[in-house]
PDB file of N, CA and C in Angstrom:
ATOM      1  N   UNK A   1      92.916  82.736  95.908  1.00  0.00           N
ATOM      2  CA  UNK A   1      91.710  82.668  95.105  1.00  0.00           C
ATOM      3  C   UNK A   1      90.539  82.342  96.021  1.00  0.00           C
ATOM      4  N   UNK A   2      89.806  82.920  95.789  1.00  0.00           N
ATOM      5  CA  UNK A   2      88.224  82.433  96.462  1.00  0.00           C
ATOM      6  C   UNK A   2      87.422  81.004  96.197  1.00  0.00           C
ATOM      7  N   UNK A   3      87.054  80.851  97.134  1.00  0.00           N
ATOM      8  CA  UNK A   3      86.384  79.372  96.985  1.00  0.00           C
ATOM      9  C   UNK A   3      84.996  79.682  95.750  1.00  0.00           C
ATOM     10  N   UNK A   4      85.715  78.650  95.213  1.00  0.00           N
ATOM     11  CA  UNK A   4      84.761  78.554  93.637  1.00  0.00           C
ATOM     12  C   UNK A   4      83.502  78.004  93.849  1.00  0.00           C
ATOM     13  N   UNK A   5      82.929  77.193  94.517  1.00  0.00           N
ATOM     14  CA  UNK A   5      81.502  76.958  95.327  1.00  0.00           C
ATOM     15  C   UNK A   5      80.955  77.815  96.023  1.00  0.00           C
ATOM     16  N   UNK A   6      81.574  78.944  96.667  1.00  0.00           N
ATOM     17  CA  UNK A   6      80.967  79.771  97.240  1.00  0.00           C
ATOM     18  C   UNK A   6      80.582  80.768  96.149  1.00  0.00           C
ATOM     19  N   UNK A   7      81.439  81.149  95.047  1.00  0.00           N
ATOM     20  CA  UNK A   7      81.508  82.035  94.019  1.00  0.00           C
ATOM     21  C   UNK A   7      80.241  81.810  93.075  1.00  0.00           C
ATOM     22  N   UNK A   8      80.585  80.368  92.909  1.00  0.00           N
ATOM     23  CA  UNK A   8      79.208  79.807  91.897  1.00  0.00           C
ATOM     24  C   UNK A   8      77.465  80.047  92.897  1.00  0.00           C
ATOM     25  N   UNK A   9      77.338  79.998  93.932  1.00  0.00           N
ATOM     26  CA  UNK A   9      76.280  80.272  94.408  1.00  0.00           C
ATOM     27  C   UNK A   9      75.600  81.619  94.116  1.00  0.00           C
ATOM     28  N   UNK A  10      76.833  82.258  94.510  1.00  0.00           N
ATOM     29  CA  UNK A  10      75.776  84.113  94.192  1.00  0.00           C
ATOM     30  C   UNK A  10      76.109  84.771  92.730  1.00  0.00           C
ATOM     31  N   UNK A  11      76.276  83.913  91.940  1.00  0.00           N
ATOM     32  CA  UNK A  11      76.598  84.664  90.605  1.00  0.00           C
ATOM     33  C   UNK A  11      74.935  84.808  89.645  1.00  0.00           C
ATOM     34  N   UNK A  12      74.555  85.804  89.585  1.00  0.00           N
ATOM     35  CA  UNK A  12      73.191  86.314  88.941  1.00  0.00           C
ATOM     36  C   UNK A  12      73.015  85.645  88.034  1.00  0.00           C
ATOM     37  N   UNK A  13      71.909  85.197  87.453  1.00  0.00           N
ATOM     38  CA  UNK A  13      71.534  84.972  86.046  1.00  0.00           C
ATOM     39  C   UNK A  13      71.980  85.910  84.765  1.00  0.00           C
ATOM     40  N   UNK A  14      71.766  87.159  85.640  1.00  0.00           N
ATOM     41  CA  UNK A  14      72.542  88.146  84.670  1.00  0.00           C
ATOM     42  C   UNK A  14      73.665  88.068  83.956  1.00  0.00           C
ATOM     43  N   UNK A  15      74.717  87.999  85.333  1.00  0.00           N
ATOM     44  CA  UNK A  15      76.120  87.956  85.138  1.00  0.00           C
ATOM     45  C   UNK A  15      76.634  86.918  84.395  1.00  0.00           C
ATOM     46  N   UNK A  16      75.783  85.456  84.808  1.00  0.00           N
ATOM     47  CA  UNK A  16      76.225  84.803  83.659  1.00  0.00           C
ATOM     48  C   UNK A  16      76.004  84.406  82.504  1.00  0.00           C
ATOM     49  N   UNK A  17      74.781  85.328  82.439  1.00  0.00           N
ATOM     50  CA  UNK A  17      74.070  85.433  80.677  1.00  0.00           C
ATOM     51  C   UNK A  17      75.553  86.611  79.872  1.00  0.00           C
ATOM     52  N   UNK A  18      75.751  87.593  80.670  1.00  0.00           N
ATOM     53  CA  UNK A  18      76.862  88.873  80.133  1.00  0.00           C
ATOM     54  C   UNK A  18      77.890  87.411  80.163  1.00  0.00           C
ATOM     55  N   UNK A  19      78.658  86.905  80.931  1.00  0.00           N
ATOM     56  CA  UNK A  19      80.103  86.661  81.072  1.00  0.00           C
ATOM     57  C   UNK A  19      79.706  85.038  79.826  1.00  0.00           C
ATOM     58  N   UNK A  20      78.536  84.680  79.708  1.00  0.00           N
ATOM     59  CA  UNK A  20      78.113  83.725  78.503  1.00  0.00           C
ATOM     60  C   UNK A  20      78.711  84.301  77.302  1.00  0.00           C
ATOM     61  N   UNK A  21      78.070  85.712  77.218  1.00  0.00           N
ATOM     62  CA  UNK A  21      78.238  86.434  75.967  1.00  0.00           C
ATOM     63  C   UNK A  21      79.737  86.795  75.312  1.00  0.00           C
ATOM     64  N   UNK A  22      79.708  86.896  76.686  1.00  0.00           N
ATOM     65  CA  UNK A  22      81.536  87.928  76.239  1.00  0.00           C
ATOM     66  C   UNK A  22      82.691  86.611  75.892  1.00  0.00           C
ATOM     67  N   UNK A  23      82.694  85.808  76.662  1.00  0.00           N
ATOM     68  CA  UNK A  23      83.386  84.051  76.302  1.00  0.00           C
ATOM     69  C   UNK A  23      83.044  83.877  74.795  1.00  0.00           C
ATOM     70  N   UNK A  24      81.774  83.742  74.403  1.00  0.00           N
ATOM     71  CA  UNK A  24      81.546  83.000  73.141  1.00  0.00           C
ATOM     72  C   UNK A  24      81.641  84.088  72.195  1.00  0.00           C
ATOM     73  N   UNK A  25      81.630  85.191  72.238  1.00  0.00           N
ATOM     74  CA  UNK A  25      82.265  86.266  71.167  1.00  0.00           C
ATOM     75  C   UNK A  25      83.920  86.827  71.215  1.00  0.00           C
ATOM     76  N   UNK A  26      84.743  86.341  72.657  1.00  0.00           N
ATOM     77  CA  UNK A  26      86.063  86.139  72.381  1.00  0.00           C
ATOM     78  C   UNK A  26      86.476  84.859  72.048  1.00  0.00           C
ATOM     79  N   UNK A  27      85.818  84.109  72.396  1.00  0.00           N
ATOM     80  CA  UNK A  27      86.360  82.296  71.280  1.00  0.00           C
ATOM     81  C   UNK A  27      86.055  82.392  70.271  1.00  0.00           C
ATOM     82  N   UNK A  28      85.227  83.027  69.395  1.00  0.00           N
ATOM     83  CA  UNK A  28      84.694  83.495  68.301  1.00  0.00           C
ATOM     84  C   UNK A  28      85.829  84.160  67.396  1.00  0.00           C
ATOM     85  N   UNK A  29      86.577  85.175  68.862  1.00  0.00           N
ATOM     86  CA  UNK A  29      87.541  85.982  67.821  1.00  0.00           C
ATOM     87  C   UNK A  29      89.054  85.657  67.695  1.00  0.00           C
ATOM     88  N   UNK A  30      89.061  84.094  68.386  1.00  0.00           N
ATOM     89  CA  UNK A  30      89.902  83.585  68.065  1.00  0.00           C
ATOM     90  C   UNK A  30      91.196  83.405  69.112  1.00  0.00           C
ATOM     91  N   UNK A  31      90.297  83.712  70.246  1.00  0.00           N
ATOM     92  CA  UNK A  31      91.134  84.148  71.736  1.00  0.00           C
ATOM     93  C   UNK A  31      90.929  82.487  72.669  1.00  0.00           C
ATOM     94  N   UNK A  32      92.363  81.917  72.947  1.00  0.00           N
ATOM     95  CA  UNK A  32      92.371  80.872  73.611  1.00  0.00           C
ATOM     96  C   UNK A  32      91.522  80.720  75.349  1.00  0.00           C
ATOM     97  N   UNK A  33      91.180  79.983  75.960  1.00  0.00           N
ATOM     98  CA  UNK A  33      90.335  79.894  76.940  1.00  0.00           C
ATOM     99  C   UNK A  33      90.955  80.764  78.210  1.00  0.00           C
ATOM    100  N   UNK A  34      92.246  80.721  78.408  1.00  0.00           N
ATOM    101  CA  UNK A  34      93.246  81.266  79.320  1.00  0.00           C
ATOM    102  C   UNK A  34      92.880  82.896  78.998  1.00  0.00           C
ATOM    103  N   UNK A  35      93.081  83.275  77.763  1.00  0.00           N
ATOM    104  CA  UNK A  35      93.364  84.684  77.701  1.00  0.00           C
ATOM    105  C   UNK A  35      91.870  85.336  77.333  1.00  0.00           C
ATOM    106  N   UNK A  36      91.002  84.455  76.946  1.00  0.00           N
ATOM    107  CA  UNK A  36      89.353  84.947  77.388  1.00  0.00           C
ATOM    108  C   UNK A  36      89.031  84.947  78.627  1.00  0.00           C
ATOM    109  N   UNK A  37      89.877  84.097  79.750  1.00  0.00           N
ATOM    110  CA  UNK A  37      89.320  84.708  81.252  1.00  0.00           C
ATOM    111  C   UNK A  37      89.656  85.844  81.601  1.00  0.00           C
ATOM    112  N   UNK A  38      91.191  86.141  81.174  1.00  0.00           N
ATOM    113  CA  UNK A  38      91.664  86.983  81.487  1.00  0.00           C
ATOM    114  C   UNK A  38      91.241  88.097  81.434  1.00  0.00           C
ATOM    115  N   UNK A  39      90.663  88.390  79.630  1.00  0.00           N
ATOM    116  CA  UNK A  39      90.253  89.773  79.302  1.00  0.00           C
ATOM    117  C   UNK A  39      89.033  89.484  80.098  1.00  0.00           C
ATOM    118  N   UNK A  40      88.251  88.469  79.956  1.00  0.00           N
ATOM    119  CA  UNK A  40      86.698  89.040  81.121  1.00  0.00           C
ATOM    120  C   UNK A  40      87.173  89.602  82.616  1.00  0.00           C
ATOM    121  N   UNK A  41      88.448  88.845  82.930  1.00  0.00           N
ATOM    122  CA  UNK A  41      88.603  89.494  84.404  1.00  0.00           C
ATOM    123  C   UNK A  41      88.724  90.916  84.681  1.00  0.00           C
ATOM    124  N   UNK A  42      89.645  91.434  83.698  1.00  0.00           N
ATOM    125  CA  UNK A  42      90.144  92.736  83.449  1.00  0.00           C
ATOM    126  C   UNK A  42      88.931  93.243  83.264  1.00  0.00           C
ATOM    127  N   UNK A  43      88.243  93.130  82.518  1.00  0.00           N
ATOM    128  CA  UNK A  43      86.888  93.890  81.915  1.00  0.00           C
ATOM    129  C   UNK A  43      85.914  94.208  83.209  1.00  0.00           C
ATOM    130  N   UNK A  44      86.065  93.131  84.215  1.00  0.00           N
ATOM    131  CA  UNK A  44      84.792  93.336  85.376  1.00  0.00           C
ATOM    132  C   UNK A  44      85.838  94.006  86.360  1.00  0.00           C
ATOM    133  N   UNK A  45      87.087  94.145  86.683  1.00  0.00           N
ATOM    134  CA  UNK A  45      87.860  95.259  87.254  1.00  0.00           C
ATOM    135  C   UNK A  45      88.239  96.701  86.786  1.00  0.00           C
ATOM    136  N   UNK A  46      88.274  96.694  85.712  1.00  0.00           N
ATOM    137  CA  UNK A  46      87.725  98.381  85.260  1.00  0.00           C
ATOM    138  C   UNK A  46      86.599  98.661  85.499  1.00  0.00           C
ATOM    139  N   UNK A  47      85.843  97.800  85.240  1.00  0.00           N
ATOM    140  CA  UNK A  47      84.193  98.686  85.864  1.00  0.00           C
ATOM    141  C   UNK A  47      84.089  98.802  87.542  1.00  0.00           C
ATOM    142  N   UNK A  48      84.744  97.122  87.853  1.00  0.00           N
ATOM    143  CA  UNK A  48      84.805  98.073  89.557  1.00  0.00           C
ATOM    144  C   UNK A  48      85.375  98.903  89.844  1.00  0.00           C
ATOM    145  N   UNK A  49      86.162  99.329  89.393  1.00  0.00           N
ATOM    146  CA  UNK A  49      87.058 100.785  89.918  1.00  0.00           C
ATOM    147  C   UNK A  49      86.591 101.912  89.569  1.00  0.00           C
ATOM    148  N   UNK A  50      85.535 101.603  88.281  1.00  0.00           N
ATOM    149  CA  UNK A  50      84.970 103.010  87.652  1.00  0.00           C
ATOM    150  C   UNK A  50      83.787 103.287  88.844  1.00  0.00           C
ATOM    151  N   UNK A  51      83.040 102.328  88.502  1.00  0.00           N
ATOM    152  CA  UNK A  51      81.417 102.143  89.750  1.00  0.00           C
ATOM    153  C   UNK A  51      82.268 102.862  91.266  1.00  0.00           C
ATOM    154  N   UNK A  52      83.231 102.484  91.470  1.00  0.00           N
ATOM    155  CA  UNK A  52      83.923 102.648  92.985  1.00  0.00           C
ATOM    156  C   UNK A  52      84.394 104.135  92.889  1.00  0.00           C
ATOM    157  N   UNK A  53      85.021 104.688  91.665  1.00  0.00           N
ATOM    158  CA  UNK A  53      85.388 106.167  91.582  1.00  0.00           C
ATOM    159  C   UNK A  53      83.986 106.875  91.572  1.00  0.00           C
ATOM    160  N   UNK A  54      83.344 106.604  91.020  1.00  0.00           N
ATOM    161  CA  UNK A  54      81.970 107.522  90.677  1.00  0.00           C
ATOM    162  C   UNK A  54      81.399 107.518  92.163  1.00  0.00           C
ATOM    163  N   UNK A  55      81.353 106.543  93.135  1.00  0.00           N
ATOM    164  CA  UNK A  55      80.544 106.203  94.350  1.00  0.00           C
ATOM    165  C   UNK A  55      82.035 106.954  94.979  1.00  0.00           C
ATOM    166  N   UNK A  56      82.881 107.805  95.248  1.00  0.00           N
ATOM    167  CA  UNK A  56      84.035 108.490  95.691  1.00  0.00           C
ATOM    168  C   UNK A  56      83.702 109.429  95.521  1.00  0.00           C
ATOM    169  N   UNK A  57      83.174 110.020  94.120  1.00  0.00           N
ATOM    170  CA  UNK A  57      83.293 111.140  93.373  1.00  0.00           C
ATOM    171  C   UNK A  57      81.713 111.748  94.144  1.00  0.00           C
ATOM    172  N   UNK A  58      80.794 110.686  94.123  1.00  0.00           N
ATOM    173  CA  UNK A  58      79.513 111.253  94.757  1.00  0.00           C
ATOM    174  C   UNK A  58      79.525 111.508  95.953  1.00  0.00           C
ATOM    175  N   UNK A  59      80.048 110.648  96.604  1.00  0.00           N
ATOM    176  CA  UNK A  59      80.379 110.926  98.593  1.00  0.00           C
ATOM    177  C   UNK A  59      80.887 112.225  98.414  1.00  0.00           C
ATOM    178  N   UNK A  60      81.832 112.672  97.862  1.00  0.00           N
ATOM    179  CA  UNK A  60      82.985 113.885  98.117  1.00  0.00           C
ATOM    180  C   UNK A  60      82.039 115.092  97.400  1.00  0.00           C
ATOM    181  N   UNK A  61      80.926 115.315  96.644  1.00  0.00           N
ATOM    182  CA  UNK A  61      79.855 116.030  96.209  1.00  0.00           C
ATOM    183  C   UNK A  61      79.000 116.182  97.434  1.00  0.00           C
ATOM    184  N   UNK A  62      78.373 115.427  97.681  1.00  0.00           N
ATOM    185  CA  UNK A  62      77.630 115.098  99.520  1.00  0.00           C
ATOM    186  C   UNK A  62      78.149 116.073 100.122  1.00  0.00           C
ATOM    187  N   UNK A  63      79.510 115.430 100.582  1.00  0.00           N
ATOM    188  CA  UNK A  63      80.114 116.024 101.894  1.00  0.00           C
ATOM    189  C   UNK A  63      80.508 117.712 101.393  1.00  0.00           C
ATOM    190  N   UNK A  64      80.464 118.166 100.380  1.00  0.00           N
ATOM    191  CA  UNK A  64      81.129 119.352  99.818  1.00  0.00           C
ATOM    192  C   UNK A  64      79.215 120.600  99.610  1.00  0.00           C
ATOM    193  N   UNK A  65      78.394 119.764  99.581  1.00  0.00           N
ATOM    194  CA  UNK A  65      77.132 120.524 100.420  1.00  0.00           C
ATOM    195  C   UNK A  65      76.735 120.524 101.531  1.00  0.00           C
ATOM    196  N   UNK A  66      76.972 119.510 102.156  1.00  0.00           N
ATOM    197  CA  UNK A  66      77.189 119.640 103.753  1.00  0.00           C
ATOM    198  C   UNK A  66      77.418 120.758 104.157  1.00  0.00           C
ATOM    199  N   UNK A  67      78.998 120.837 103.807  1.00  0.00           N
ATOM    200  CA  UNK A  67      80.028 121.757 104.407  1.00  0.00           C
ATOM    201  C   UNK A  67      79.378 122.818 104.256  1.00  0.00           C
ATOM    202  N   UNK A  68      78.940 123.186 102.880  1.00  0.00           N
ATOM    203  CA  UNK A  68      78.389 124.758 102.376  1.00  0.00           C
ATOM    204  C   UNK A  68      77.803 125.147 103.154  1.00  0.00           C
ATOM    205  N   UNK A  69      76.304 124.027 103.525  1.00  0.00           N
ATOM    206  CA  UNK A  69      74.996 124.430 104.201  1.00  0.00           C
ATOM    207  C   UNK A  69      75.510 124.752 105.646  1.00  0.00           C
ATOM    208  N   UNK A  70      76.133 123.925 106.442  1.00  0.00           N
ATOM    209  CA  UNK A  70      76.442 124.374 107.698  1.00  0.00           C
ATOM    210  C   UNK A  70      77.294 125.871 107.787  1.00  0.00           C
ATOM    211  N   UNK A  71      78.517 126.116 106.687  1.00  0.00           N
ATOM    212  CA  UNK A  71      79.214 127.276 106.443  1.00  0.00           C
ATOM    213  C   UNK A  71      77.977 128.342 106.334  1.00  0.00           C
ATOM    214  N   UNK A  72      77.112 128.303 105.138  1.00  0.00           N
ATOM    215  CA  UNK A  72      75.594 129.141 104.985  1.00  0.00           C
ATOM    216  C   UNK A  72      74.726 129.370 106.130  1.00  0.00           C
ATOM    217  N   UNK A  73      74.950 128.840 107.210  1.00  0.00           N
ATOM    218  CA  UNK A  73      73.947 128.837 108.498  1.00  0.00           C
ATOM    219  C   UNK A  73      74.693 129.030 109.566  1.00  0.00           C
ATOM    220  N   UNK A  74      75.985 129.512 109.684  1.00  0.00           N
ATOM    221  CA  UNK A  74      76.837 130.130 110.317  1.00  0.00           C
ATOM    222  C   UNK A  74      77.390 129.056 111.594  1.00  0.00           C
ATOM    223  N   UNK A  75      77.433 127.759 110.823  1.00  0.00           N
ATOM    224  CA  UNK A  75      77.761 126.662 111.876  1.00  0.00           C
ATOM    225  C   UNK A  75      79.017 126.546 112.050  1.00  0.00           C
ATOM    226  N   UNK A  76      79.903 126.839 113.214  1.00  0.00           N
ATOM    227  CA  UNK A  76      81.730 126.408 112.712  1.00  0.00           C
ATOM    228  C   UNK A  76      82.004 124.924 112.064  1.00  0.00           C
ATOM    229  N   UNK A  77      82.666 124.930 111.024  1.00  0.00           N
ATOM    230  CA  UNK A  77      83.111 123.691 111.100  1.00  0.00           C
ATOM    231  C   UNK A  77      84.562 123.195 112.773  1.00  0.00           C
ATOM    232  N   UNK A  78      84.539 121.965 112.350  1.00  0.00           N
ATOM    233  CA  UNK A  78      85.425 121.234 113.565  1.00  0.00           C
ATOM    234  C   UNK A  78      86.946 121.627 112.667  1.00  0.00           C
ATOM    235  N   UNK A  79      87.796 121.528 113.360  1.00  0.00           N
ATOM    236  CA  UNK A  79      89.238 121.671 113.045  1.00  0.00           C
ATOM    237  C   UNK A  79      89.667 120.135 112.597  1.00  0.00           C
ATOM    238  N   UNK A  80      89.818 120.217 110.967  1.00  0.00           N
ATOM    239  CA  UNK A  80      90.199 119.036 110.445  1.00  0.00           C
ATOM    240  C   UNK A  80      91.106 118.679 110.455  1.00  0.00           C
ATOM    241  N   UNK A  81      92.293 119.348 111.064  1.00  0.00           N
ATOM    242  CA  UNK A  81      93.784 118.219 111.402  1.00  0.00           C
ATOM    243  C   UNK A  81      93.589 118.460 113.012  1.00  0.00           C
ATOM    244  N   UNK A  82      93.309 118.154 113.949  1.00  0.00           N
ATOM    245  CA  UNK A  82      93.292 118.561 115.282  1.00  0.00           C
ATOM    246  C   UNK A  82      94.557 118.036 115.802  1.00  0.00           C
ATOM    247  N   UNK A  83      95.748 118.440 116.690  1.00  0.00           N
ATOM    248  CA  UNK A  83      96.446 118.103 117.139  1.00  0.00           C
ATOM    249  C   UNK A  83      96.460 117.620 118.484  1.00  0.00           C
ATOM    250  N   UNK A  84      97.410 116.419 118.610  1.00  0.00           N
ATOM    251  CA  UNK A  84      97.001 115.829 120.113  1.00  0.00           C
ATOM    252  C   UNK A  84      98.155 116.397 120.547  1.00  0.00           C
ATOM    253  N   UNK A  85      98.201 116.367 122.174  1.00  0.00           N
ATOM    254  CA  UNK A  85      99.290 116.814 123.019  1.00  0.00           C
ATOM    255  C   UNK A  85     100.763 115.990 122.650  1.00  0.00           C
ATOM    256  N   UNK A  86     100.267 115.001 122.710  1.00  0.00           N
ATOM    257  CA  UNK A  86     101.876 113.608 122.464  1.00  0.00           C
ATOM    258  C   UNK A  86     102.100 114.111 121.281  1.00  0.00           C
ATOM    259  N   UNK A  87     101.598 114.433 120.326  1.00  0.00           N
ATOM    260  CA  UNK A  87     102.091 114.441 119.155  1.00  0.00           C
ATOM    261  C   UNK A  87     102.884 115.637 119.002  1.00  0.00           C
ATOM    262  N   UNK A  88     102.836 116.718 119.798  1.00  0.00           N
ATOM    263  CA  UNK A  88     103.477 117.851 119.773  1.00  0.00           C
ATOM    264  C   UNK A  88     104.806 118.089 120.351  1.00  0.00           C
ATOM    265  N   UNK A  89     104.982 116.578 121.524  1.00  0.00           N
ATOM    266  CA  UNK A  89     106.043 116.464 122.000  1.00  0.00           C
ATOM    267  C   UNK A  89     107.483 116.890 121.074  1.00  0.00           C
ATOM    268  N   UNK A  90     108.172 118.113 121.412  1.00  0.00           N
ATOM    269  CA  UNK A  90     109.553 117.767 121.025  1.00  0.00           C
ATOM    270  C   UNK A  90     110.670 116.876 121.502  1.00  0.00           C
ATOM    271  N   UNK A  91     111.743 116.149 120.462  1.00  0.00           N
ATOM    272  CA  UNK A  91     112.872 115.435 120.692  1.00  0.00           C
ATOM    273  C   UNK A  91     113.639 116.223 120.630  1.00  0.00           C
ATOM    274  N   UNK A  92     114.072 115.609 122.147  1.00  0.00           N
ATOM    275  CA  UNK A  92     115.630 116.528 122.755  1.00  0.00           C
ATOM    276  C   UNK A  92     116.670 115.575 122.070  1.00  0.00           C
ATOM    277  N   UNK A  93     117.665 116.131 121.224  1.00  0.00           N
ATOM    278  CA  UNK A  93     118.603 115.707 120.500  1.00  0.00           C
ATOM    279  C   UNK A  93     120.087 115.645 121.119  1.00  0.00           C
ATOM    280  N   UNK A  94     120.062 116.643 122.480  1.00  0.00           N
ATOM    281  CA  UNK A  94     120.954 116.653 123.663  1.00  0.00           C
ATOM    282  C   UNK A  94     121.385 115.753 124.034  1.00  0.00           C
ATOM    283  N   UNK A  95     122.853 115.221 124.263  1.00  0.00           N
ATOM    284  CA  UNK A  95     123.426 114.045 124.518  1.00  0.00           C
ATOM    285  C   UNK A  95     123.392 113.958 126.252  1.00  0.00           C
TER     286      UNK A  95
END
């Protein structure tokens, strides 16, 4: 776990006006203190993974006009698996 003093320093006014909200409308609905952290935890890890897919999904859009424009302007691309010499080495299985 992360140091909880360090945690409490950079937490926004925002975040803890939202994570205010979401606590006192799951104690509200009847959800014990344990399993209201829980669902807030869960709740701010689906959105990081969503925010983190979409920021994946946009890089890989980027790099996929890149490619075009240099392909469109008759630039070679580089050879994307390039092979090294060692790696080509064959094993002699010869006793």
């Amino acid at each position: 776990m992360r140091n909880p003093q360090t945690l409490e320093k950079s937490i926004l006014l925002t975040e803890f006006e939202l994570a205010s909200e979401c606590w006192e409308r799951l104690q509200r609905e009847g959800y014990g203190p344990v399993k209201t952290a829980a669902i807030i935890y869960k709740h701010g890890r689906l959105d990081a993974r969503k925010e983190m897919k979409t920021r994946v999904d946009d890089a890989f859009l980027r790099l996929s006009k890149y490619r075009k424009a240099l392909i469109d302007n008759g630039i070679p691309l580089p050879d994307a698996n390039p092979v090294i010499a060692d790696e080509k080495q064959e094993v002699s299985t010869d006793e």
